[in-house]
Structures are given as structure tokens and as C-alpha cells.
C-alpha atoms as a PDB file:
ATOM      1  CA  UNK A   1      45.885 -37.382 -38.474  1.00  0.00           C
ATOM      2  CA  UNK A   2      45.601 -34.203 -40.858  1.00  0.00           C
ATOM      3  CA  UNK A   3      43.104 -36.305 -43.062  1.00  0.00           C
ATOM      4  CA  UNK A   4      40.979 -36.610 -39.889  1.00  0.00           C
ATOM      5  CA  UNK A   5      41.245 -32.682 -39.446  1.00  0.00           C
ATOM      6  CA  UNK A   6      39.554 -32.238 -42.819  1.00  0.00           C
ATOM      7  CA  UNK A   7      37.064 -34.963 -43.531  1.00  0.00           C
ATOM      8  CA  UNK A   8      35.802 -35.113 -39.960  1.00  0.00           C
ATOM      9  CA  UNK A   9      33.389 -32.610 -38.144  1.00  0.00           C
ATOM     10  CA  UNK A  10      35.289 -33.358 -35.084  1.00  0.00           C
ATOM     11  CA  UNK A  11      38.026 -32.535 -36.935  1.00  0.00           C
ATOM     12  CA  UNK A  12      37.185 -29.335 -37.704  1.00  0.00           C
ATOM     13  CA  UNK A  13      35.840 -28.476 -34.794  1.00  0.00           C
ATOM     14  CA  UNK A  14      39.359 -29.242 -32.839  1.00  0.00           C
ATOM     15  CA  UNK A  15      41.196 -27.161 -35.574  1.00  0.00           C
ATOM     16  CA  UNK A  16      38.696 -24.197 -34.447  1.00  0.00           C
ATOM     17  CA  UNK A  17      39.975 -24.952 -30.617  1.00  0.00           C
ATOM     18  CA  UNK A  18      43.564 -24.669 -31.719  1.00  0.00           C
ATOM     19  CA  UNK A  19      42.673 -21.024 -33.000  1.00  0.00           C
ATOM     20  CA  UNK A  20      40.611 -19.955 -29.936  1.00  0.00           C
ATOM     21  CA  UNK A  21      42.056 -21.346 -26.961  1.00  0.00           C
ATOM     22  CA  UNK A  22      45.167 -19.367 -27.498  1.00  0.00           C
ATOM     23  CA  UNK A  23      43.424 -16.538 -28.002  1.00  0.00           C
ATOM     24  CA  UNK A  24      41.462 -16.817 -24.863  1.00  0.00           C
ATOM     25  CA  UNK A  25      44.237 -17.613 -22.909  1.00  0.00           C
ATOM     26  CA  UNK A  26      45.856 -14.611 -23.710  1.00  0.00           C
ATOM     27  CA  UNK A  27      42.443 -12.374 -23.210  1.00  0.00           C
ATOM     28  CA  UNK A  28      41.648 -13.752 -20.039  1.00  0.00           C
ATOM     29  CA  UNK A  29      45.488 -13.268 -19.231  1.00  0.00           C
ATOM     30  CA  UNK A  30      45.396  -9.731 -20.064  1.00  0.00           C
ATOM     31  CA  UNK A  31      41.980  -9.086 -18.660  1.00  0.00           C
ATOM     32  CA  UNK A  32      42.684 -10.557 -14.865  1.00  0.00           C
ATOM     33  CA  UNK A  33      46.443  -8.597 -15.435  1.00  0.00           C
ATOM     34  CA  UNK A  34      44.534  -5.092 -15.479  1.00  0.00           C
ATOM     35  CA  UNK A  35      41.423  -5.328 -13.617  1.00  0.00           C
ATOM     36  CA  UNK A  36      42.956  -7.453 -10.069  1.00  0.00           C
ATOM     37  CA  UNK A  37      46.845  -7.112 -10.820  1.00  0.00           C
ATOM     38  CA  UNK A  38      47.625  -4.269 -12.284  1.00  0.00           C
ATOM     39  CA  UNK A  39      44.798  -1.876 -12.325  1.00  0.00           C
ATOM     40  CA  UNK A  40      46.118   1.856 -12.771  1.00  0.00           C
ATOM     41  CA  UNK A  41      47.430   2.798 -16.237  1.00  0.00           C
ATOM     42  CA  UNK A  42      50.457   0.540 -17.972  1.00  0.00           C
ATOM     43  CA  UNK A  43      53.732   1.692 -18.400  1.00  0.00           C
ATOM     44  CA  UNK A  44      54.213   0.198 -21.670  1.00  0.00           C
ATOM     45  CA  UNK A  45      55.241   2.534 -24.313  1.00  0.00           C
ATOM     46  CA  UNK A  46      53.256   3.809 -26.800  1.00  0.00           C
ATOM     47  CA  UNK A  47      54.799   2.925 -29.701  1.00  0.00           C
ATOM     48  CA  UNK A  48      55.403  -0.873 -28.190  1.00  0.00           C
ATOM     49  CA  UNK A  49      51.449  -1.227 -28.653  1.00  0.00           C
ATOM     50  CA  UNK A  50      52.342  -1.323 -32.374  1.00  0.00           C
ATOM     51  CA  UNK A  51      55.331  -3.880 -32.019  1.00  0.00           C
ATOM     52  CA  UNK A  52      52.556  -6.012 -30.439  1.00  0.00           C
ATOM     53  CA  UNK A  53      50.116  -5.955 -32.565  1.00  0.00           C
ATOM     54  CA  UNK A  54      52.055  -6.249 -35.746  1.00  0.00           C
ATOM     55  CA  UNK A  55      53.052  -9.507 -33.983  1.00  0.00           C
ATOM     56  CA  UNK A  56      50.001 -10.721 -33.268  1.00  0.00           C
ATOM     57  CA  UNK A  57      48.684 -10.487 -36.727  1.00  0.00           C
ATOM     58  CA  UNK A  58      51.907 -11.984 -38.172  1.00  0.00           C
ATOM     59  CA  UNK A  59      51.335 -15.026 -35.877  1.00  0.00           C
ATOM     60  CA  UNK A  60      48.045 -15.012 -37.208  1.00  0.00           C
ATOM     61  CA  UNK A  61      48.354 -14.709 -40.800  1.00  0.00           C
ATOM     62  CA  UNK A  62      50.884 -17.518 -40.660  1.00  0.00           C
ATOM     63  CA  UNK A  63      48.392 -19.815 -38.430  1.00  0.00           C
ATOM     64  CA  UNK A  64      45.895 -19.565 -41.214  1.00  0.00           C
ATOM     65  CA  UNK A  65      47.868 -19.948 -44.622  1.00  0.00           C
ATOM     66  CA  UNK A  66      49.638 -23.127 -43.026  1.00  0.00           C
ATOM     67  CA  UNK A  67      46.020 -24.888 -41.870  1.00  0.00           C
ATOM     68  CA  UNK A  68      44.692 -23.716 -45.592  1.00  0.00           C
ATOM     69  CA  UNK A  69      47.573 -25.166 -47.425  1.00  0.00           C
ATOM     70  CA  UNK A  70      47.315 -28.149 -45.779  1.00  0.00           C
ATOM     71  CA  UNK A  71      43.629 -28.032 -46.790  1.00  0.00           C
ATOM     72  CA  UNK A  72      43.648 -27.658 -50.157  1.00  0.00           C
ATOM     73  CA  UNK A  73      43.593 -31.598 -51.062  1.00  0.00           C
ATOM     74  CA  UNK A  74      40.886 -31.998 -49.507  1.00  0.00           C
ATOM     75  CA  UNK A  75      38.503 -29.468 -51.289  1.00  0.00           C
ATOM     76  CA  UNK A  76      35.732 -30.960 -53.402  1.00  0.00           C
ATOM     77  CA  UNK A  77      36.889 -28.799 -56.050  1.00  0.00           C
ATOM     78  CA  UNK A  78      40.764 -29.987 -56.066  1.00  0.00           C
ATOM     79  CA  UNK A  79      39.348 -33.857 -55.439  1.00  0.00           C
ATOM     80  CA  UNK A  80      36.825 -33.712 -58.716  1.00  0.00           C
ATOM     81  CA  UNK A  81      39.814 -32.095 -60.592  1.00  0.00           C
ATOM     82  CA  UNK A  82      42.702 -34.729 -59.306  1.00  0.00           C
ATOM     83  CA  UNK A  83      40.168 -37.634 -60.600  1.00  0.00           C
ATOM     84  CA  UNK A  84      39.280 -36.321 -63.491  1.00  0.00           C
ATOM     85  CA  UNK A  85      41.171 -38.176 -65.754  1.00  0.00           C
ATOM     86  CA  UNK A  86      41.033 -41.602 -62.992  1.00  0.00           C
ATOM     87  CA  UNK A  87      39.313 -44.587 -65.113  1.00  0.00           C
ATOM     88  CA  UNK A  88      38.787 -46.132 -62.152  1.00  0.00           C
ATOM     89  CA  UNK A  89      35.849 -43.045 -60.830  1.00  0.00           C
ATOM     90  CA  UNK A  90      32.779 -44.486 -62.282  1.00  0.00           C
ATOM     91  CA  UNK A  91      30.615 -41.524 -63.797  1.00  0.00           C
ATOM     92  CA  UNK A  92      26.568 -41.348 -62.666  1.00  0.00           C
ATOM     93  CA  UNK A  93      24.458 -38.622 -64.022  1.00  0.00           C
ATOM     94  CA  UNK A  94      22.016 -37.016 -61.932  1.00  0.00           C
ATOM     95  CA  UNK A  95      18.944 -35.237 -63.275  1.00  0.00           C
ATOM     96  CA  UNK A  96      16.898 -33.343 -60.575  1.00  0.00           C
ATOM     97  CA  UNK A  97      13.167 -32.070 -61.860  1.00  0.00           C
ATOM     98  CA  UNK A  98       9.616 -31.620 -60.267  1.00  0.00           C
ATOM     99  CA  UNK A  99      10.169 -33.197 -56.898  1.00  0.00           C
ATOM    100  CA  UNK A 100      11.920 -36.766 -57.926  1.00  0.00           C
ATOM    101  CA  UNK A 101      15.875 -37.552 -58.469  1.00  0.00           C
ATOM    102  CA  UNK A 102      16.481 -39.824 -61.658  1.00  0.00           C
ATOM    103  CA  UNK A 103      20.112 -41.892 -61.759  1.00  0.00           C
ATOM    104  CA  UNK A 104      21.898 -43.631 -64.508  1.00  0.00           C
ATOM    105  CA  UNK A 105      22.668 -46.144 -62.125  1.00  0.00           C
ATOM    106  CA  UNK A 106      21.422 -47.004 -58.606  1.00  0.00           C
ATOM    107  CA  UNK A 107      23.424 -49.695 -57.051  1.00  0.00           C
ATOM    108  CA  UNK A 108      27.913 -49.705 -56.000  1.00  0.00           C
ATOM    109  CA  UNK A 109      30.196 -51.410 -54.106  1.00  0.00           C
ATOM    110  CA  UNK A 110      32.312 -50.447 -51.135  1.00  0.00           C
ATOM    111  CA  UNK A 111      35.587 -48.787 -52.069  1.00  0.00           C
ATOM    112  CA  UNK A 112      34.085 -47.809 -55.078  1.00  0.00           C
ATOM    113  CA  UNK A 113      34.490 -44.135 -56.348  1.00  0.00           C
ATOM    114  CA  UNK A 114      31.596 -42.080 -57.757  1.00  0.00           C
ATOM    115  CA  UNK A 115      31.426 -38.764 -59.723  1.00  0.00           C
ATOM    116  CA  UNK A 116      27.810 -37.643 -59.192  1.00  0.00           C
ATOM    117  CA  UNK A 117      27.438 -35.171 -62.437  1.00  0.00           C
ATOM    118  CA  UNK A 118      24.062 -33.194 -61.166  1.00  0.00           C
ATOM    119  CA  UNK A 119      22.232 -30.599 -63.051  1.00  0.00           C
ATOM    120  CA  UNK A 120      18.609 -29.595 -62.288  1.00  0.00           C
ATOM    121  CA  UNK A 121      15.731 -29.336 -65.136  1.00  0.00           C
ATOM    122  CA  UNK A 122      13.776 -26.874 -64.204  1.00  0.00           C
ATOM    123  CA  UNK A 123      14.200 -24.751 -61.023  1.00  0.00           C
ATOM    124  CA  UNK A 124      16.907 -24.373 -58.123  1.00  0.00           C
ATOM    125  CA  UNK A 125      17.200 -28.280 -56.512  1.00  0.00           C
ATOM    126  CA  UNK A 126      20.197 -29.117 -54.192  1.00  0.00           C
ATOM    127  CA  UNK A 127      21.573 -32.640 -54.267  1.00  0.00           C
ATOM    128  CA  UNK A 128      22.328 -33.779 -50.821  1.00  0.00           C
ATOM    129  CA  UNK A 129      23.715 -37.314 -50.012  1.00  0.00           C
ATOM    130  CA  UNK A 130      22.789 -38.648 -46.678  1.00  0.00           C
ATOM    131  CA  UNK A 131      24.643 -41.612 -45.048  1.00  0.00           C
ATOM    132  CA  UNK A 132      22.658 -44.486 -44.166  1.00  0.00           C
ATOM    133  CA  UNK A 133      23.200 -43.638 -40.615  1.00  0.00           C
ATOM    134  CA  UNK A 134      21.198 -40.601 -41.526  1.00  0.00           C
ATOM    135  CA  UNK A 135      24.294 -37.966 -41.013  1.00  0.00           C
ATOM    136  CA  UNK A 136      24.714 -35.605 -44.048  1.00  0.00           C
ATOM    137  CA  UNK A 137      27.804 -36.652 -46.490  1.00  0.00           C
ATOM    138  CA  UNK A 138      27.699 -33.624 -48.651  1.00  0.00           C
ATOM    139  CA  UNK A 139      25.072 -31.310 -50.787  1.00  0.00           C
ATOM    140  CA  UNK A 140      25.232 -30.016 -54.389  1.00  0.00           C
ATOM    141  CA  UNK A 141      23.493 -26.737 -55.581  1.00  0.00           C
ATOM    142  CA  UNK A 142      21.934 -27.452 -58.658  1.00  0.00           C
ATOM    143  CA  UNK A 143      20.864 -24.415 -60.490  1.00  0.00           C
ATOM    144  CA  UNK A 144      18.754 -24.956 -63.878  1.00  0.00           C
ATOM    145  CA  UNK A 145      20.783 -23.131 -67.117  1.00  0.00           C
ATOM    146  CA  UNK A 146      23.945 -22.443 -65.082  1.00  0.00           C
ATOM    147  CA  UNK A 147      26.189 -23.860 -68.137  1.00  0.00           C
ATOM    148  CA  UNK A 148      27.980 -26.796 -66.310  1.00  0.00           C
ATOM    149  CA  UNK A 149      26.432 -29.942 -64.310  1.00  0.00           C
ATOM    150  CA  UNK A 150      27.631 -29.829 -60.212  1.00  0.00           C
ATOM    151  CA  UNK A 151      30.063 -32.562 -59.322  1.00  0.00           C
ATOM    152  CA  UNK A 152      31.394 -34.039 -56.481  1.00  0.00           C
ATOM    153  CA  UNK A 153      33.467 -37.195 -56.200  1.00  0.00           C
ATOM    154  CA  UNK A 154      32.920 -39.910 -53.380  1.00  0.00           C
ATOM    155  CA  UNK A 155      34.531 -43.002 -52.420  1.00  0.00           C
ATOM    156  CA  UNK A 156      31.541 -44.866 -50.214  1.00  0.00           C
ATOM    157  CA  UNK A 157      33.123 -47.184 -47.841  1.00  0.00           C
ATOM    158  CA  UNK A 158      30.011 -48.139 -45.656  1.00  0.00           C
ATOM    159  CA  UNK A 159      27.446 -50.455 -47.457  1.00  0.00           C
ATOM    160  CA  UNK A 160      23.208 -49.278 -47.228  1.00  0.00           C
ATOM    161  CA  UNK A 161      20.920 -47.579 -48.009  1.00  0.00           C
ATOM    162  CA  UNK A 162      21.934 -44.131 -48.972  1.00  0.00           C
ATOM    163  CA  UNK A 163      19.541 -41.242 -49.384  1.00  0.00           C
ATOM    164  CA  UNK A 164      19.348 -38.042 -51.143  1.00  0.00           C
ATOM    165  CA  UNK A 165      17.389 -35.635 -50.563  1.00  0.00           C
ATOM    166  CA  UNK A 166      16.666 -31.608 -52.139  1.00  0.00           C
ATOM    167  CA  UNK A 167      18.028 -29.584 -49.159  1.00  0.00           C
ATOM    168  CA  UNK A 168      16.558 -26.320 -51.642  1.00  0.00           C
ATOM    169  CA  UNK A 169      12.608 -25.280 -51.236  1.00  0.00           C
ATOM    170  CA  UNK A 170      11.948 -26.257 -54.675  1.00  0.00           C
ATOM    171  CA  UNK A 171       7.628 -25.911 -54.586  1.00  0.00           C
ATOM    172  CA  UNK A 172       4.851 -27.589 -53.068  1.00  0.00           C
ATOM    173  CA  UNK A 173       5.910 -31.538 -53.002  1.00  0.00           C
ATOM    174  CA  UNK A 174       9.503 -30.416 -52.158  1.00  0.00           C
ATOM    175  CA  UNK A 175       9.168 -32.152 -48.810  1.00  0.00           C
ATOM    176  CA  UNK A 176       8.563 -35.740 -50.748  1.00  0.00           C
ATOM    177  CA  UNK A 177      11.835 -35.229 -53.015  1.00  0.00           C
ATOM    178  CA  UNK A 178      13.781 -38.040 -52.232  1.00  0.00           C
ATOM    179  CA  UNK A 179      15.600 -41.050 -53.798  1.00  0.00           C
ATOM    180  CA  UNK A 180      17.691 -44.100 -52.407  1.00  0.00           C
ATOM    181  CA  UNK A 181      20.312 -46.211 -53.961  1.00  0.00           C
ATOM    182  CA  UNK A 182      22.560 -49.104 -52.529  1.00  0.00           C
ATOM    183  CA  UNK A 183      25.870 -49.588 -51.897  1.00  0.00           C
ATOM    184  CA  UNK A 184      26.977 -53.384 -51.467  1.00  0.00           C
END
């Protein structure tokens, strides 16, 4: 179930519920409380406010460090650093130039896991990997000179035709700068 939270756009969109509803529930609470219930001046005291508050943004701090802990293994960043070392993630380069995507190899096989190395030749490109479906996997800025190639590691488990596409206005053909490769 967590994985789903993570790797899912539903997913993420039901871990933003779980931070608003609450928070609208209370709001609305508090709102109906003093303008139909309650409507002259509370008779909290003053320095309760603060006990209340400090509360609030205790449960809140909490609410967010536990739901980015339990992130973390899912970031591209700690997924290309776990598999570093994996023989089993096969390595394709990527070179991005003038409007066209070259690969050192075009063709996989479902279940297989890919390290796309990308670097661009000559201006800013971005690298994005559309499912054959046509929904967006992931992009890559690719920025010419930065030092290091952009990676990302993906384990395809759908077979097509996959497309990638420069997501980054890159000049006058950018519109045409697209590849394809297969996964079996």
C-alpha cells in the first residue's frame, strides 16, 4: 500500500487528502462554532491560544517527517544510488543534440531494469519518457557542460512502444524531437 502512495499519482493525490481534510474539518468546525454558535467574543484564555497552536504545529511537523521518511526509497535519487553497484541494471547512454535523441541500445524486455545515463550536446534538452499509453513516466533535465550525465533508473513492466520526447524549448525543430524504442 505505501508503494502505491509514492509511485502512483493517485497516490499522491490521497496522501494530499490525508493532510487537508483534517485541516478543513477543523476550519469549517471553528468557523460555523463562531459565526452561528458562538458568536460574541471567546472565553478562552489568552495564553491557551499559544498551548494551541504550539500543538497544532507539533502535530504537523510530525505528520510530515513520518510521510517523508517513508518516502525516501522511493526518490529517483536514493533508487539510482541503491542500484548502482546492481549487475543486473543494464546501462544505456543517452545523447540529446539538435532536435534528435541517439541510444546505445533501443530494444528491452519486461522486468528489465534500465539506467538511462543522459547528457545533452549542445543546449538545455529534457529527457522525458512517455508510456506507451501516452501518460508521462518521468523527465530528465539535461543541461550541456553541467559536469555529470542525468540518470534515472526504471524497471519497464508493460511491453510497447515507448516514447521520449524534449519537454525543454530547445530551438526551432524542438517540436519534432522525438525518439521511440521497444520493450518486449
Amino acid at each position: 500500500m505505501i508503494e502505491y502512495l509514492y509511485t502512483n499519482a493517485w497516490g499522491a493525490f490521497i496522501v494530499l487528502l490525508m493532510f487537508q481534510i483534517p485541516f478543513l474539518i477543523v476550519f469549517f468546525h471553528i468557523v460555523n462554532k463562531k459565526a452561528f454558535i458562538e458568536s460574541k467574543p471567546g472565553k478562552t484564555r489568552p495564553e491557551k491560544y499559544s498551548y494551541y497552536r504550539y500543538s497544532w504545529i507539533a502535530l504537523v511537523l510530525v505528520a510530515f517527517v513520518v510521510v517523508n521518511s517513508a518516502s525516501i526509497k522511493y526518490m529517483p535519487t536514493v533508487v539510482e544510488a541503491n542500484s548502482a553497484s546492481d549487475p543486473n541494471v543494464k546501462n544505456v547512454d543517452v545523447t540529446a543534440s539538435s532536435w534528435a535523441f541517439q541510444f546505445s541500445e533501443r530494444e528491452f524486455n519486461v522486468g528489465e531494469t534500465v539506467r538511462f545515463k543522459a547528457k545533452s550536446t549542445d543546449t538545455v534538452h529534457s529527457f522525458a519518457l512517455h508510456h506507451p499509453d501516452g501518460n508521462l513516466l518521468f523527465t530528465l533535465m539535461l543541461v550541456p557542460g553541467a559536469g555529470t550525465e542525468s540518470a534515472v533508473v526504471h524497471t519497464f513492466t508493460v511491453p510497447g512502444e515507448y516514447t521520449v520526447r524534449c519537454l525543454e524549448y530547445c530551438g526551432i525543430a524542438h517540436h519534432a524531437m522525438k525518439n521511440t524504442f521497444t520493450v518486449m
